[in-house]
PDB file of N, CA and C in Angstrom:
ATOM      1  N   UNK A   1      62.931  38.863 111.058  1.00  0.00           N
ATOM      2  CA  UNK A   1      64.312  39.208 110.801  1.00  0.00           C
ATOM      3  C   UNK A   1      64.487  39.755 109.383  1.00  0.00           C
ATOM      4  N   UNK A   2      63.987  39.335 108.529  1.00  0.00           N
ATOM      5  CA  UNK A   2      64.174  39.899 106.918  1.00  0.00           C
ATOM      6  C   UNK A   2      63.204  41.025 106.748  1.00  0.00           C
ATOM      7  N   UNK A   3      62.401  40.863 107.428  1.00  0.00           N
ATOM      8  CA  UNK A   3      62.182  42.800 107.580  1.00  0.00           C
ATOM      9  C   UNK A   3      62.718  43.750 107.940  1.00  0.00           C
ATOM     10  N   UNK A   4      63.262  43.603 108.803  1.00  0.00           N
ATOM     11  CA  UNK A   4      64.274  44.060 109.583  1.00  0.00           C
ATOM     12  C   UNK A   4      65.626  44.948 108.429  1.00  0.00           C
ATOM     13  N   UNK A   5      66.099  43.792 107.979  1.00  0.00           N
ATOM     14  CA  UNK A   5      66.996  43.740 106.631  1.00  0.00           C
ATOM     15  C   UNK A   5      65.967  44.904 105.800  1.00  0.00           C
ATOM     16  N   UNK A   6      65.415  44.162 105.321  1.00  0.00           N
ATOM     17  CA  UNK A   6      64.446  45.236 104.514  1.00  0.00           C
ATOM     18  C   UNK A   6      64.633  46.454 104.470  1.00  0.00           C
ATOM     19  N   UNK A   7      63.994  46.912 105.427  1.00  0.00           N
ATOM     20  CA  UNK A   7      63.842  48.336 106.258  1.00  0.00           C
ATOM     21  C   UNK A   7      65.513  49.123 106.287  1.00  0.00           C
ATOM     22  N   UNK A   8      66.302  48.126 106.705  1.00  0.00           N
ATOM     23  CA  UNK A   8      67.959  48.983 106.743  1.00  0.00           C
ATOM     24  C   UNK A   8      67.882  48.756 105.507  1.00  0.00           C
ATOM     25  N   UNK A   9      67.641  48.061 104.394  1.00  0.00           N
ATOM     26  CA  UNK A   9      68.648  48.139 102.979  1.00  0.00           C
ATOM     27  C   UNK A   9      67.784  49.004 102.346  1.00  0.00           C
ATOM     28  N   UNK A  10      66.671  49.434 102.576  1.00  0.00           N
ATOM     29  CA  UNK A  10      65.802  50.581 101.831  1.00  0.00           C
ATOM     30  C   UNK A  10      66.212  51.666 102.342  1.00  0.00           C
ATOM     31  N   UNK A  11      66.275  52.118 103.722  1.00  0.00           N
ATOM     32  CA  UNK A  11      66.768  53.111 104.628  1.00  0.00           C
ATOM     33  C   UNK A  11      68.578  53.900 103.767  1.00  0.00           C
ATOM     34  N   UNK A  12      69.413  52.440 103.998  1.00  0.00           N
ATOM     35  CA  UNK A  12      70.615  52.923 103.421  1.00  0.00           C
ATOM     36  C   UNK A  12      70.347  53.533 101.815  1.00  0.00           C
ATOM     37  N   UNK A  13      69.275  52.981 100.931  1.00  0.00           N
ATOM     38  CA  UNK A  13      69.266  53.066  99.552  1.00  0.00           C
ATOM     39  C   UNK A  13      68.305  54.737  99.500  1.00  0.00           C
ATOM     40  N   UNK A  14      67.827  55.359 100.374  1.00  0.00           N
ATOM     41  CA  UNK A  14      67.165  56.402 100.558  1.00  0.00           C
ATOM     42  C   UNK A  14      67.719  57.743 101.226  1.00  0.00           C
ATOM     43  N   UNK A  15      68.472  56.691 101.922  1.00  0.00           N
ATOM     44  CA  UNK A  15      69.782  57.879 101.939  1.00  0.00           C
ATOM     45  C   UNK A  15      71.272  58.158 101.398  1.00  0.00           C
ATOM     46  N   UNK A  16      71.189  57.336 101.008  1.00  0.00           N
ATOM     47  CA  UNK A  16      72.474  57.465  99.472  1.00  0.00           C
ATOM     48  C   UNK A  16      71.605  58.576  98.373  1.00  0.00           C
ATOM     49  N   UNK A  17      70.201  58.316  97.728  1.00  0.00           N
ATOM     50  CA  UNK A  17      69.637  59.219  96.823  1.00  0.00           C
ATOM     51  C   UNK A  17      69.756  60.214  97.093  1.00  0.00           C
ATOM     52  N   UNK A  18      68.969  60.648  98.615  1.00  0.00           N
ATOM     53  CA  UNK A  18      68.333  62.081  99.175  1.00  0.00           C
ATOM     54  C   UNK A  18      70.020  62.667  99.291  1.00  0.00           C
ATOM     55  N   UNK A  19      70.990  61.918 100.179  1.00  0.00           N
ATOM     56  CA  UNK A  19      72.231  62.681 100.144  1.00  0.00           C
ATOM     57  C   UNK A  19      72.894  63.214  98.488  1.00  0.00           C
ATOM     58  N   UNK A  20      72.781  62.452  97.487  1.00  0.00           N
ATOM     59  CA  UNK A  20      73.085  62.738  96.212  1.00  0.00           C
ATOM     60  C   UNK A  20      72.086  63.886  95.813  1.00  0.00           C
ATOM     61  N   UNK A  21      70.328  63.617  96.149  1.00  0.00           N
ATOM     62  CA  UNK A  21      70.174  65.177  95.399  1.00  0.00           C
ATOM     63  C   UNK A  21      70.355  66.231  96.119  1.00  0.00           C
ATOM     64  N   UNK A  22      70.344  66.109  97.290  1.00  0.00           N
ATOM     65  CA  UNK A  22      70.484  67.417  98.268  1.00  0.00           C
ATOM     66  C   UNK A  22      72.012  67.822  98.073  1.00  0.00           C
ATOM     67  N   UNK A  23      73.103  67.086  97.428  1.00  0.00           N
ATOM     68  CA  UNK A  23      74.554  67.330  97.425  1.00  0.00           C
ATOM     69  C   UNK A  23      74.188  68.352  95.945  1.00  0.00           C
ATOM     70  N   UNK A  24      73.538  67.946  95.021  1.00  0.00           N
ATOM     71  CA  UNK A  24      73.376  68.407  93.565  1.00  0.00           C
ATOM     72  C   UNK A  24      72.465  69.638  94.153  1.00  0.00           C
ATOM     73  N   UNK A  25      71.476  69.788  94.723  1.00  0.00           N
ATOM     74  CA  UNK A  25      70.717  70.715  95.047  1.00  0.00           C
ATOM     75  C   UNK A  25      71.526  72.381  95.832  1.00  0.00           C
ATOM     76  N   UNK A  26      72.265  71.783  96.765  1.00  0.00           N
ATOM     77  CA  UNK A  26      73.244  72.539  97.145  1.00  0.00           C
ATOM     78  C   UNK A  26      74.540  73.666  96.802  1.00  0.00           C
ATOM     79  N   UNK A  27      74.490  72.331  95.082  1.00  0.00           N
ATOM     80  CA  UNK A  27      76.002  72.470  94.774  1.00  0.00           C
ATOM     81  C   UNK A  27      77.037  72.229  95.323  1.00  0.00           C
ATOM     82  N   UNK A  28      76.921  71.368  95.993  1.00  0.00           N
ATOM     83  CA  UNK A  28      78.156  70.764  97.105  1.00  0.00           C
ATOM     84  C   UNK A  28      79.123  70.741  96.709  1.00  0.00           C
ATOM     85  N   UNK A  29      78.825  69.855  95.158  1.00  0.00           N
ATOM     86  CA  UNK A  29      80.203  68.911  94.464  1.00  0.00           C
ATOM     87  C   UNK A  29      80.858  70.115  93.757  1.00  0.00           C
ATOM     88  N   UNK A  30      79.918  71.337  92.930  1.00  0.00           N
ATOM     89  CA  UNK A  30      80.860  72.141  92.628  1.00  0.00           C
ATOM     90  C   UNK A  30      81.575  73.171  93.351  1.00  0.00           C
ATOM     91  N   UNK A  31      81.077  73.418  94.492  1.00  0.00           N
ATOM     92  CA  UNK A  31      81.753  74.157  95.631  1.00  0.00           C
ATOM     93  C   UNK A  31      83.181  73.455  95.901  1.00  0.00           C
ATOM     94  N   UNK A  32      83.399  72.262  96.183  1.00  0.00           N
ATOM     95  CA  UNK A  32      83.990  71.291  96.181  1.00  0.00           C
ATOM     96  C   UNK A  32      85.420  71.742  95.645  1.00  0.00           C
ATOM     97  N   UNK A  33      84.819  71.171  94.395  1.00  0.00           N
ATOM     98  CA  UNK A  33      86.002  71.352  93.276  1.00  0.00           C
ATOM     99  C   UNK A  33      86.001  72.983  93.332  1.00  0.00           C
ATOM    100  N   UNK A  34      85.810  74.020  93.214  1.00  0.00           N
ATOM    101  CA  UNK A  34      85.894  75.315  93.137  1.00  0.00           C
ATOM    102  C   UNK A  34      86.891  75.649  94.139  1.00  0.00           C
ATOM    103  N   UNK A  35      86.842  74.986  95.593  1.00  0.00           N
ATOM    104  CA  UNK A  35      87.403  75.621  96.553  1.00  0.00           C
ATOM    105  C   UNK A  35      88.902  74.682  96.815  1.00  0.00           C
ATOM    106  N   UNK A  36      89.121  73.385  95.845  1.00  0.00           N
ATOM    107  CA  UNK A  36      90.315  72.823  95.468  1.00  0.00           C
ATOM    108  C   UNK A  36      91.147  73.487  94.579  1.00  0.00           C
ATOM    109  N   UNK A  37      90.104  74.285  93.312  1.00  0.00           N
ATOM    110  CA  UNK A  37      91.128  75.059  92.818  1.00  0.00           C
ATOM    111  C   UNK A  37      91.533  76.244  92.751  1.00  0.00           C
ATOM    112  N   UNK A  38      90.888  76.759  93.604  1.00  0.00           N
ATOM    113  CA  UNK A  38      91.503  78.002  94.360  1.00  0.00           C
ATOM    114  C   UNK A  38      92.655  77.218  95.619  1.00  0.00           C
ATOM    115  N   UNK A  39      92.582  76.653  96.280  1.00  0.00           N
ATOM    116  CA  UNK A  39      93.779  76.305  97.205  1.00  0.00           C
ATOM    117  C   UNK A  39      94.846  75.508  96.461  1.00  0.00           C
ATOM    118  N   UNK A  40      94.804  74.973  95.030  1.00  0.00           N
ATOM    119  CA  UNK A  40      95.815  74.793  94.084  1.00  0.00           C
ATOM    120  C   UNK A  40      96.782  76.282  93.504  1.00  0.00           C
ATOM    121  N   UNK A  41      95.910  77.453  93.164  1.00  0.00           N
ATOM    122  CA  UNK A  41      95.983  78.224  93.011  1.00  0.00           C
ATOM    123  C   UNK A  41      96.902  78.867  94.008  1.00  0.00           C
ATOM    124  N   UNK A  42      96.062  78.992  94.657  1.00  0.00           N
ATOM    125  CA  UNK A  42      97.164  80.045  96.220  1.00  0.00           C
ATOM    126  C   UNK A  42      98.511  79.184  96.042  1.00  0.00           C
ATOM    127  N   UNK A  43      97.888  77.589  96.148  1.00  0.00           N
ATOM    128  CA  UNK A  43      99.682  77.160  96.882  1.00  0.00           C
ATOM    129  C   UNK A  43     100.671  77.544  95.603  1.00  0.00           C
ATOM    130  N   UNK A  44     100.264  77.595  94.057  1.00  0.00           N
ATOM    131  CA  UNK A  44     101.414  77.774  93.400  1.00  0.00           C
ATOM    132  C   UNK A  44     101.695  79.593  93.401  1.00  0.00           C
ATOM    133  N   UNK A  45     101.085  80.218  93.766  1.00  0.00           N
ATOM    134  CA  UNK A  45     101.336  81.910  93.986  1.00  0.00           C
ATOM    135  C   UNK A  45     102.049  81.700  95.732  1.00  0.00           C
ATOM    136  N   UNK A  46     102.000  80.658  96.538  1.00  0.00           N
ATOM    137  CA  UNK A  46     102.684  81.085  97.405  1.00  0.00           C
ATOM    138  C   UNK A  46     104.388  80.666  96.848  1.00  0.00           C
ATOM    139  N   UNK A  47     104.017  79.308  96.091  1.00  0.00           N
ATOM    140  CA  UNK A  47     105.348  78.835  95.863  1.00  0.00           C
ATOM    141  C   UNK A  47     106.205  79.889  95.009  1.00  0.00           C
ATOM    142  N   UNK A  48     105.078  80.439  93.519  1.00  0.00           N
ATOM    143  CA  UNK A  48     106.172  81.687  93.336  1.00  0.00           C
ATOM    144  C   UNK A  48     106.644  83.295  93.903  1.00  0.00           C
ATOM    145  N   UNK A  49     105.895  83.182  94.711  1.00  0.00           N
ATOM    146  CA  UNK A  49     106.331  84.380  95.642  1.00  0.00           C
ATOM    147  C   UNK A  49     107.476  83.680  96.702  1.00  0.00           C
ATOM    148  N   UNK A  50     107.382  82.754  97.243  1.00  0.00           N
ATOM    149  CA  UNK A  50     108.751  82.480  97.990  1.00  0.00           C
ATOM    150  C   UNK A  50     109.738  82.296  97.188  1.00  0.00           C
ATOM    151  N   UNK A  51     109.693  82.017  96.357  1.00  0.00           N
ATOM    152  CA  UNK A  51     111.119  81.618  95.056  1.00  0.00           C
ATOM    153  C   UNK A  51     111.285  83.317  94.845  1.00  0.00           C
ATOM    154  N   UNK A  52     110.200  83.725  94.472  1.00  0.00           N
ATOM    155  CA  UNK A  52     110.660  85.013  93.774  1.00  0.00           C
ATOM    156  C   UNK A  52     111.029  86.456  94.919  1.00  0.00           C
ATOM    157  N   UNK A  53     110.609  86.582  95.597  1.00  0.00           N
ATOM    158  CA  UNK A  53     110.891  87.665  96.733  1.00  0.00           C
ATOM    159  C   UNK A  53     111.275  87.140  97.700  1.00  0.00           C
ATOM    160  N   UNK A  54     112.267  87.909  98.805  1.00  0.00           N
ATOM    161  CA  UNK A  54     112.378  87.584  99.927  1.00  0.00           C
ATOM    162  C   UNK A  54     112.044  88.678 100.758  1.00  0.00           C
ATOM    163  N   UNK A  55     112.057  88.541 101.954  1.00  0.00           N
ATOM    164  CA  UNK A  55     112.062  89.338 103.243  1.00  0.00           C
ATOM    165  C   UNK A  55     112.429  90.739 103.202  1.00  0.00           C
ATOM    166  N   UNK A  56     113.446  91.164 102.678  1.00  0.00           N
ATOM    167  CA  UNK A  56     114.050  92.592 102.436  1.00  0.00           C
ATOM    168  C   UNK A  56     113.578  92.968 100.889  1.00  0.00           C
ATOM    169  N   UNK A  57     113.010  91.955 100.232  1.00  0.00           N
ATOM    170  CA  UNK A  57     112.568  92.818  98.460  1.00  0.00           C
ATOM    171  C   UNK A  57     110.632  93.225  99.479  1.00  0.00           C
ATOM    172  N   UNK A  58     110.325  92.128 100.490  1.00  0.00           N
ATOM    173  CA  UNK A  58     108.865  92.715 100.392  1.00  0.00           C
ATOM    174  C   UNK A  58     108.779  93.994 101.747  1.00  0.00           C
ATOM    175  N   UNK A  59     110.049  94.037 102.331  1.00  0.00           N
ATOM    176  CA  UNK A  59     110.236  95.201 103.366  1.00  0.00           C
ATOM    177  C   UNK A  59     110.455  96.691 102.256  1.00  0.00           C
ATOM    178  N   UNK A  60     111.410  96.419 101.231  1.00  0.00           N
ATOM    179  CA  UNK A  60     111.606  97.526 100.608  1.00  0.00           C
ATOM    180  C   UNK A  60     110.766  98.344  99.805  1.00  0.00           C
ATOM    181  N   UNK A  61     109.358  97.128  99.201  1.00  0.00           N
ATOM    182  CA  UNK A  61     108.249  97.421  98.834  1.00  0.00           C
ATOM    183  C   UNK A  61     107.330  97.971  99.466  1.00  0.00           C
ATOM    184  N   UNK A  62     107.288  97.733 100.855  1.00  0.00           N
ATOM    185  CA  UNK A  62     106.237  98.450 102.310  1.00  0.00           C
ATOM    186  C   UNK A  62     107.031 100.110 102.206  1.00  0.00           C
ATOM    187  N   UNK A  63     108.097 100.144 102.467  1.00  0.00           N
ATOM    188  CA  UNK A  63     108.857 101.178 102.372  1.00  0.00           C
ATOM    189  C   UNK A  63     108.846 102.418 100.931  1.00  0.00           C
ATOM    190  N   UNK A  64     108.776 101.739 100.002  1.00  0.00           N
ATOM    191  CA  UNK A  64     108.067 102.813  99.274  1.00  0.00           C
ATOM    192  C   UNK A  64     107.097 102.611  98.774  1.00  0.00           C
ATOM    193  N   UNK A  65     106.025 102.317  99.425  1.00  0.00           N
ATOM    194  CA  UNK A  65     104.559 102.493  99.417  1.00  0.00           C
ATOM    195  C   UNK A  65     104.128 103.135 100.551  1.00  0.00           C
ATOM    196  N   UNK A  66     104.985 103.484 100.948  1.00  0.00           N
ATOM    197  CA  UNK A  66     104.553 104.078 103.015  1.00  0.00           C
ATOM    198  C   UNK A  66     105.035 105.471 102.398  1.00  0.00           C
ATOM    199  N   UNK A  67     106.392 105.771 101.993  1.00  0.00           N
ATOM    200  CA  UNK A  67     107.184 106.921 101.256  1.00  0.00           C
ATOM    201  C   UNK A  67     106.276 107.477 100.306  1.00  0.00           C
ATOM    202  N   UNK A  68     106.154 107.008  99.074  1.00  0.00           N
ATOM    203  CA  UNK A  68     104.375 107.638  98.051  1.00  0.00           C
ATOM    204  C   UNK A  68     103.463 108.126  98.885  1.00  0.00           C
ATOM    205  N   UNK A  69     103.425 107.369  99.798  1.00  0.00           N
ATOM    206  CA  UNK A  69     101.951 108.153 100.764  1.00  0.00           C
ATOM    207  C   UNK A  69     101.959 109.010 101.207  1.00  0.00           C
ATOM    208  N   UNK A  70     103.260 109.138 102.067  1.00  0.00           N
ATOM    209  CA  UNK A  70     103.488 110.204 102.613  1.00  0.00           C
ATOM    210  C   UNK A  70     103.788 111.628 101.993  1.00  0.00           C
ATOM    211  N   UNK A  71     104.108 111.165 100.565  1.00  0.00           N
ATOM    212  CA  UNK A  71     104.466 111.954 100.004  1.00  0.00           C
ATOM    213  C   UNK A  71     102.813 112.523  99.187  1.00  0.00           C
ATOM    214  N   UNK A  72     102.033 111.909  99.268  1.00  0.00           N
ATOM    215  CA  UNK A  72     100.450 112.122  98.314  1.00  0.00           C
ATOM    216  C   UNK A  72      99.871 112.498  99.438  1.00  0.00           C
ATOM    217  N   UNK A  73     100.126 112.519 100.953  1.00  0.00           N
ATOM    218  CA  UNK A  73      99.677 113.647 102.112  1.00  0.00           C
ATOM    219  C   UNK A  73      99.907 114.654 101.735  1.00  0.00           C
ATOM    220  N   UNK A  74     101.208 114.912 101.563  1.00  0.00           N
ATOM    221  CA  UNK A  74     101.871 116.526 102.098  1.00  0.00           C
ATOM    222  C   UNK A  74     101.512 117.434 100.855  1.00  0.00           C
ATOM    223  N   UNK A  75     101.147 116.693  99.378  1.00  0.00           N
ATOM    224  CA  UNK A  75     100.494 117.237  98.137  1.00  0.00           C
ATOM    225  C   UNK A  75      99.338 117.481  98.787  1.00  0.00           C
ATOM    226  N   UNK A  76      98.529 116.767  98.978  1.00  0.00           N
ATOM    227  CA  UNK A  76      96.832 116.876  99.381  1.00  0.00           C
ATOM    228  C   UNK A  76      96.811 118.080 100.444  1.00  0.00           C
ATOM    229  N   UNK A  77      97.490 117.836 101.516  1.00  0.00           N
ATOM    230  CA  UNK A  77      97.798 118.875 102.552  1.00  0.00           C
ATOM    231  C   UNK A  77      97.836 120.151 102.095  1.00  0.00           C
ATOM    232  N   UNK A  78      99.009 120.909 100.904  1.00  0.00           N
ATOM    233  CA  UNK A  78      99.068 122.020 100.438  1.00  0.00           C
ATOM    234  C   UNK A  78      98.317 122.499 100.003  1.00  0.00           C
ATOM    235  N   UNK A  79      97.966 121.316  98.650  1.00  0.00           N
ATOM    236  CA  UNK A  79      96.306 121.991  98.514  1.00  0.00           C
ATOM    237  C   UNK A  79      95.175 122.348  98.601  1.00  0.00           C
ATOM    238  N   UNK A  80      94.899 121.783 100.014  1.00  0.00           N
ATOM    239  CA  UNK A  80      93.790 121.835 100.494  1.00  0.00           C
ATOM    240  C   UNK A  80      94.097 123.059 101.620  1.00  0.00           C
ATOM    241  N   UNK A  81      95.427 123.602 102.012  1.00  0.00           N
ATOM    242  CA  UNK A  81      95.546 124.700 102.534  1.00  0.00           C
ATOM    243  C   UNK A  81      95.314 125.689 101.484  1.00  0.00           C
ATOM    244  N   UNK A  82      96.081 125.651 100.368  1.00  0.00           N
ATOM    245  CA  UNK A  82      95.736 126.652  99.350  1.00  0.00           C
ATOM    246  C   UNK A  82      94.502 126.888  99.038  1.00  0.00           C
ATOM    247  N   UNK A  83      93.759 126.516  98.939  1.00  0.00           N
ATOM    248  CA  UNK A  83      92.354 126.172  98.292  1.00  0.00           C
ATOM    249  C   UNK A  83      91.764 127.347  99.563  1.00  0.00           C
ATOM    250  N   UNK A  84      92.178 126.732 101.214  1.00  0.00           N
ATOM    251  CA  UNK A  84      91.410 127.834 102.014  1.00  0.00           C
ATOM    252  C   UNK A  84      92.107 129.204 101.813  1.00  0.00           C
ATOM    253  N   UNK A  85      92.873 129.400 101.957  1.00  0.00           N
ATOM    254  CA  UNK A  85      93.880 130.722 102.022  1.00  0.00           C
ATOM    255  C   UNK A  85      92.467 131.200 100.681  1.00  0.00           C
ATOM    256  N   UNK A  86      92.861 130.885  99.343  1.00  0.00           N
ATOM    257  CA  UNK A  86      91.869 131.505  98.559  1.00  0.00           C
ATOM    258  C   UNK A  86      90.541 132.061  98.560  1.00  0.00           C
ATOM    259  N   UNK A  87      90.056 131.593  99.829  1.00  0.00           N
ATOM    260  CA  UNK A  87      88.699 131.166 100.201  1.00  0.00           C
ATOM    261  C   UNK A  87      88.486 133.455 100.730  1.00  0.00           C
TER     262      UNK A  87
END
C-alpha cells in the first residue's frame, strides 16, 4: 500500500514540474497574459467607440468613403482613357 502512495505522490510531483517547464517552454504563461491584454484593450476601444459614435455617425462615415471612391474611379477612369486616346 505505501508504494502505491509512493508512485502517485512522485507521479503527481512529475507532473506538476514537466507541466511547469513545458508551460515555460511553450510560453504559455506569456501568451496568457498577452492575449488578456489585448482583450482588455479591445473591450476599452469597444467601450469608447460606443460612447463616442453611433449608428448614423458610422453609416455617414461608410458613405463618404464609398463617395471618395467613387469619386478616385472616375479620376483613374479618365486617365487611363486619356493615356490610350494618346497612344
Amino acid at each position: 500500500m505505501e508504494n502505491i502512495i509512493i508512485i502517485i505522490s512522485i507521479s503527481i510531483i512529475v507532473f506538476l514540474i514537466s507541466r511547469e517547464f513545458f508551460c515555460w517552454y511553450w510560453k504559455v504563461n506569456n501568451i496568457v497574459t498577452l492575449l488578456s491584454d489585448i482583450n482588455e484593450k479591445l473591450q476599452k476601444l469597444i467601450d469608447t467607440t460606443n460612447t463616442i459614435g453611433s449608428a448614423e455617425n458610422c453609416k455617414q462615415a461608410y458613405t463618404d468613403k464609398v463617395i471618395i471612391s467613387e469619386e478616385s474611379a472616375k479620376k483613374y477612369q479618365e486617365e487611363k482613357d486619356k493615356s490610350q486616346q494618346n497612344r
